[in-house]
C-alpha atoms as a PDB file:
ATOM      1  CA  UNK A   1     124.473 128.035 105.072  1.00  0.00           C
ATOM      2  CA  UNK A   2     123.017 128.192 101.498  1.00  0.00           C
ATOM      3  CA  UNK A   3     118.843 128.778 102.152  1.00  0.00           C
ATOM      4  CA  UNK A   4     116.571 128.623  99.067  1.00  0.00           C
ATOM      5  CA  UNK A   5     112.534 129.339  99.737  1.00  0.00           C
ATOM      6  CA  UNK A   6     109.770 128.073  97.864  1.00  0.00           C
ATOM      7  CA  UNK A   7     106.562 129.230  98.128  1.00  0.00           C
ATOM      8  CA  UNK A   8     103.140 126.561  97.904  1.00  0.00           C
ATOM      9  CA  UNK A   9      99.323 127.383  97.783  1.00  0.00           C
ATOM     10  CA  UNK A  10      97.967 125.395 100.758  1.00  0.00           C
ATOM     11  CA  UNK A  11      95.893 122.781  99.154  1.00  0.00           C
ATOM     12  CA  UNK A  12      99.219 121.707  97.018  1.00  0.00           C
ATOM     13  CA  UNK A  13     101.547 121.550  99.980  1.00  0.00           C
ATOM     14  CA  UNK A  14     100.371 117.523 100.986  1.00  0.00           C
ATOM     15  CA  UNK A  15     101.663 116.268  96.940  1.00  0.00           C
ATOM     16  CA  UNK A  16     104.514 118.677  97.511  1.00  0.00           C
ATOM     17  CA  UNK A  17     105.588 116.773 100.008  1.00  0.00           C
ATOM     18  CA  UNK A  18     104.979 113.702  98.736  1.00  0.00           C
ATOM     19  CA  UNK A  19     106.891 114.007  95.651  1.00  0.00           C
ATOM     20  CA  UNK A  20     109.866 115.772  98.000  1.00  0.00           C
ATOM     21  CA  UNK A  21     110.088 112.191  99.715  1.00  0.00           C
ATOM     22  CA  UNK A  22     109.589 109.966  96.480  1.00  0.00           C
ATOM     23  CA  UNK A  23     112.736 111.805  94.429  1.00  0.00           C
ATOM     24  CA  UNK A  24     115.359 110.388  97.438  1.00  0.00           C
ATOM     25  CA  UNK A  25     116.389 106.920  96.939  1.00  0.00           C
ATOM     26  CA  UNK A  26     116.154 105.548 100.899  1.00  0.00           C
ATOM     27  CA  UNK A  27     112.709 106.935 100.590  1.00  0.00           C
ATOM     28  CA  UNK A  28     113.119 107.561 105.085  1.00  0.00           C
ATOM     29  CA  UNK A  29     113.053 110.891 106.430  1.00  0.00           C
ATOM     30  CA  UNK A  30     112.639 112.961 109.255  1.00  0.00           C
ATOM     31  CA  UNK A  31     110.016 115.053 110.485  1.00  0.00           C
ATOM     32  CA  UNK A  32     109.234 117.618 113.273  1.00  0.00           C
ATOM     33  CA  UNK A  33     105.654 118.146 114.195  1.00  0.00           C
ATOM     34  CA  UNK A  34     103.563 119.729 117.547  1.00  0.00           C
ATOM     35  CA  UNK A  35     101.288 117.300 118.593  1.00  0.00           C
ATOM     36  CA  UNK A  36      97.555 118.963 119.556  1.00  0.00           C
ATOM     37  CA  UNK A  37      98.975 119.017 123.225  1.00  0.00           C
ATOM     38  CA  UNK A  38     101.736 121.335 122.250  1.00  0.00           C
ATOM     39  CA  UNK A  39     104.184 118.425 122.591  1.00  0.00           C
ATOM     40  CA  UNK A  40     107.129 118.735 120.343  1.00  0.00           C
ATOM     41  CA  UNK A  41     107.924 115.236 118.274  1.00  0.00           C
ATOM     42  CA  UNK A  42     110.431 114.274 115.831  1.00  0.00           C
ATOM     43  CA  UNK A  43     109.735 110.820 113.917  1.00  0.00           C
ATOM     44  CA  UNK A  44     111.756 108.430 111.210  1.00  0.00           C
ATOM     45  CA  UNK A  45     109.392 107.626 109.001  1.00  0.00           C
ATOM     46  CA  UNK A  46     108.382 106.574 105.204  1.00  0.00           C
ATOM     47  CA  UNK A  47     105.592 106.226 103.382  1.00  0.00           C
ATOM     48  CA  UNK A  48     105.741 102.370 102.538  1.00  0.00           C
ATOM     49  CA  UNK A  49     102.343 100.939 102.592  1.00  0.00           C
ATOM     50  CA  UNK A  50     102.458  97.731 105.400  1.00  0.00           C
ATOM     51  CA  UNK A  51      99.489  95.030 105.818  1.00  0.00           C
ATOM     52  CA  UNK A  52     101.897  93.319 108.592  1.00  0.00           C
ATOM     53  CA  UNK A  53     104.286  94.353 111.006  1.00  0.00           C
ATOM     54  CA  UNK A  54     105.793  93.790 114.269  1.00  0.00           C
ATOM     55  CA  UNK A  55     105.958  96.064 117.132  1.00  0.00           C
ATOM     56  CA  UNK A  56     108.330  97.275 119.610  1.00  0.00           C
ATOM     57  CA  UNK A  57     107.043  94.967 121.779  1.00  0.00           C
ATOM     58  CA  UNK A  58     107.421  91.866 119.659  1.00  0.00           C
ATOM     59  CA  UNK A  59     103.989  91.242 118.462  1.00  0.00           C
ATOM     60  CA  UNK A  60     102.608  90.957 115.005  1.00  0.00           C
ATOM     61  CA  UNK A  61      99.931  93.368 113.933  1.00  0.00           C
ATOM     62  CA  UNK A  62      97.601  93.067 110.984  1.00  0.00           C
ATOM     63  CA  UNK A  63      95.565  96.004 109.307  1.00  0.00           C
ATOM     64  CA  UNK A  64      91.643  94.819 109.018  1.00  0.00           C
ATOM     65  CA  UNK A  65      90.883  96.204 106.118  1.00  0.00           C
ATOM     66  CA  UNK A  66      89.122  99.072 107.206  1.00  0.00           C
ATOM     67  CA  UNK A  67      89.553 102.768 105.416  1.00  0.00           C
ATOM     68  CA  UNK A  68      91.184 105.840 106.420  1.00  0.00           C
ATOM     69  CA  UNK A  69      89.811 108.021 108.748  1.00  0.00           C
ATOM     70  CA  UNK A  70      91.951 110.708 108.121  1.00  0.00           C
ATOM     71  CA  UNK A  71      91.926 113.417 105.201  1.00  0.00           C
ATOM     72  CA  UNK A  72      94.470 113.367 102.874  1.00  0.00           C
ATOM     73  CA  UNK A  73      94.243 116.604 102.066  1.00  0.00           C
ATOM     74  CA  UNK A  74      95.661 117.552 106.166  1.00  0.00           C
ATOM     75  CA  UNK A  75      97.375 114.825 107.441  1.00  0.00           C
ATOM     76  CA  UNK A  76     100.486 112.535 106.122  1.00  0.00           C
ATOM     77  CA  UNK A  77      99.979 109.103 106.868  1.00  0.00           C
ATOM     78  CA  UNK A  78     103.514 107.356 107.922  1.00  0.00           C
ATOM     79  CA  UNK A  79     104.868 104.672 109.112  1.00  0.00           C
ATOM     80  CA  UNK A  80     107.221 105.428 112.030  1.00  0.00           C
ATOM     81  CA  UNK A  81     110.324 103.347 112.299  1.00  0.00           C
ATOM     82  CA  UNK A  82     111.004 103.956 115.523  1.00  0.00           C
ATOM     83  CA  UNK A  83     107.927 103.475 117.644  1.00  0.00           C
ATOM     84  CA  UNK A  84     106.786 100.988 115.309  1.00  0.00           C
ATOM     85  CA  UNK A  85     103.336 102.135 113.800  1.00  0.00           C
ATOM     86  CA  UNK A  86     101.400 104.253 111.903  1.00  0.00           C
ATOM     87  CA  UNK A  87     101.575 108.297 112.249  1.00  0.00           C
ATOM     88  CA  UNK A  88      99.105 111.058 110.952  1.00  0.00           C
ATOM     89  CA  UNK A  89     101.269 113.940 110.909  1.00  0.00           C
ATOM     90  CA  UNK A  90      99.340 117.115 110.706  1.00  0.00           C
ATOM     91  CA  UNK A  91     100.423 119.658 107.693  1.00  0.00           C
ATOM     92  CA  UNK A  92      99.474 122.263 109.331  1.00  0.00           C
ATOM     93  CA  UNK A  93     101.920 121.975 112.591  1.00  0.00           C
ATOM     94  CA  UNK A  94     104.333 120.355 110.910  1.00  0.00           C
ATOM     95  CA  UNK A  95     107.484 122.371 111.379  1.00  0.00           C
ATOM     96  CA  UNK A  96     110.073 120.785 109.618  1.00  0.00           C
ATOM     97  CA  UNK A  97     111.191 117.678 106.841  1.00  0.00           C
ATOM     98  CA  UNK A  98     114.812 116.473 106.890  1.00  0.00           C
ATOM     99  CA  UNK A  99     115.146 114.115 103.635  1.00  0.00           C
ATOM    100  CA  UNK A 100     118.285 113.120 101.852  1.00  0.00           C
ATOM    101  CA  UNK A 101     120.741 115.337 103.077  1.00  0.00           C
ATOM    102  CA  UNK A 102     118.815 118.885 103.212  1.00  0.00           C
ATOM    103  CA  UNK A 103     116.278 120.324 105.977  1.00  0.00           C
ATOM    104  CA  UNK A 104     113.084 121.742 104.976  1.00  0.00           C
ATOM    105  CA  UNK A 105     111.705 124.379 107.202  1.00  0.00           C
ATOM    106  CA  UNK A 106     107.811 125.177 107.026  1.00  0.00           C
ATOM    107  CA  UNK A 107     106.077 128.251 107.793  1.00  0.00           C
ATOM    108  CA  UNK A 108     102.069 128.246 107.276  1.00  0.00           C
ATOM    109  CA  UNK A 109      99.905 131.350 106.453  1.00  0.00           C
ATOM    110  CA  UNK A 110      96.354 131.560 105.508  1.00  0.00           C
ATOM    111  CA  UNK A 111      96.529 130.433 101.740  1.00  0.00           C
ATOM    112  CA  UNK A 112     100.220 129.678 101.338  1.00  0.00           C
ATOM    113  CA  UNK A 113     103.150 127.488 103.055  1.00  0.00           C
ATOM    114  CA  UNK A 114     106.529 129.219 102.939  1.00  0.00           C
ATOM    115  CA  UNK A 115     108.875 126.429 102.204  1.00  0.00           C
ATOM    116  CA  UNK A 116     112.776 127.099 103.213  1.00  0.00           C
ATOM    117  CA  UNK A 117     115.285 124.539 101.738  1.00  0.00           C
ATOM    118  CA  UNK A 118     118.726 124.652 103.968  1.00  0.00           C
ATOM    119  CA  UNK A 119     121.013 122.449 102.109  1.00  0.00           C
ATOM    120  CA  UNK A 120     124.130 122.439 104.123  1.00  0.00           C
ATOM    121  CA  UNK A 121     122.884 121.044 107.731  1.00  0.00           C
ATOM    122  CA  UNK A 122     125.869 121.341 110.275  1.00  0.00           C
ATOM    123  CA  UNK A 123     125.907 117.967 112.954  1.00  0.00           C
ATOM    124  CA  UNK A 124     124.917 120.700 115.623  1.00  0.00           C
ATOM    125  CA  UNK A 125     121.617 121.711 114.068  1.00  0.00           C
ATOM    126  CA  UNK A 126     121.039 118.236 113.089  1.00  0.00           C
ATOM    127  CA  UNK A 127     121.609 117.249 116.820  1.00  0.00           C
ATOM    128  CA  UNK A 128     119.313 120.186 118.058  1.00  0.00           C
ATOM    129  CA  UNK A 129     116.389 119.084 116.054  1.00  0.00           C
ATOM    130  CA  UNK A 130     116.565 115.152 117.017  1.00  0.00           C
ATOM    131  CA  UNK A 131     116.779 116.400 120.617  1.00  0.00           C
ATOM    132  CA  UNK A 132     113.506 119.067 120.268  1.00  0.00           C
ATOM    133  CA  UNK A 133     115.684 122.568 120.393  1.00  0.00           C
ATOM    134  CA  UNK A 134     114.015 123.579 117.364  1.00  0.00           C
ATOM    135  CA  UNK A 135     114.440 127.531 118.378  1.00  0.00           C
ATOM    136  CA  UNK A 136     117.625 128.413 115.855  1.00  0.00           C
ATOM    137  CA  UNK A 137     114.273 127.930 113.076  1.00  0.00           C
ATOM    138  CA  UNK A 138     112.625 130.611 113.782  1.00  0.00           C
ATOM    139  CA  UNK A 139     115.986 133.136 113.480  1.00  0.00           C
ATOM    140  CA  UNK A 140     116.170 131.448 109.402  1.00  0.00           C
END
């Protein structure tokens, strides 16, 4: 397991992440957040920008028009393709970013975000994350 880490002042970590997702060509990708419930979640998301869509439950829904009420700066706005709708994923408890075929690990401190790139993802860690067994992280 090849592991490469990257370190990123706070207030730079949301375009980091941004331009992570926009240099893979399916633009989708995986992330693991803690809700503020201490709930672990793991979402497919992107970032594509969608005025209509239909839910789960077969209904269309229509954005009004009305602004974010989220900052930028702390939250990533997504679109979850699982559930259907719109996500604000918190930087700051995110834990980890699967895009393409690498796994990004995060680790927050006070001013910086420790950023660990694992390139070679076995199907047993991949299978581990999906199901919320996220503790082989922490030993990374």
């Amino acid at each position: 397991m090849e592991v490469m880490q990257t370190d990123v002042r706070v207030k730079d970590f949301p375009q980091f992440i941004e331009t992570l997702i926009d240099q893979f060509k399916s633009r989708k990708f995986r992330v693991g957040y803690i809700k503020l419930n201490k709930e672990k979640r793991v979402g497919r998301c992107d970032l594509v920008h969608r005025v209509w869509w239909k839910k789960s439950d077969g209904t269309r829904y229509k954005l009004k028009g009305k602004p974010r009420t989220t900052d930028e700066d702390e939250y990533l706005l997504a679109f979850d393709l699982d559930k259907k709708n719109k996500r604000n994923v918190s930087y700051a408890r995110m834990k980890w970013l699967s895009v393409g075929k690498k796994l990004y690990k995060t680790k927050h401190l006070k001013t910086k975000v420790k950023v660990k790139e694992i390139s070679k993802v076995t199907y047993e860690m991949k299978k581990d994350l999906l199901d919320g067994n996220w503790d082989f992280l922490e030993r990374i």
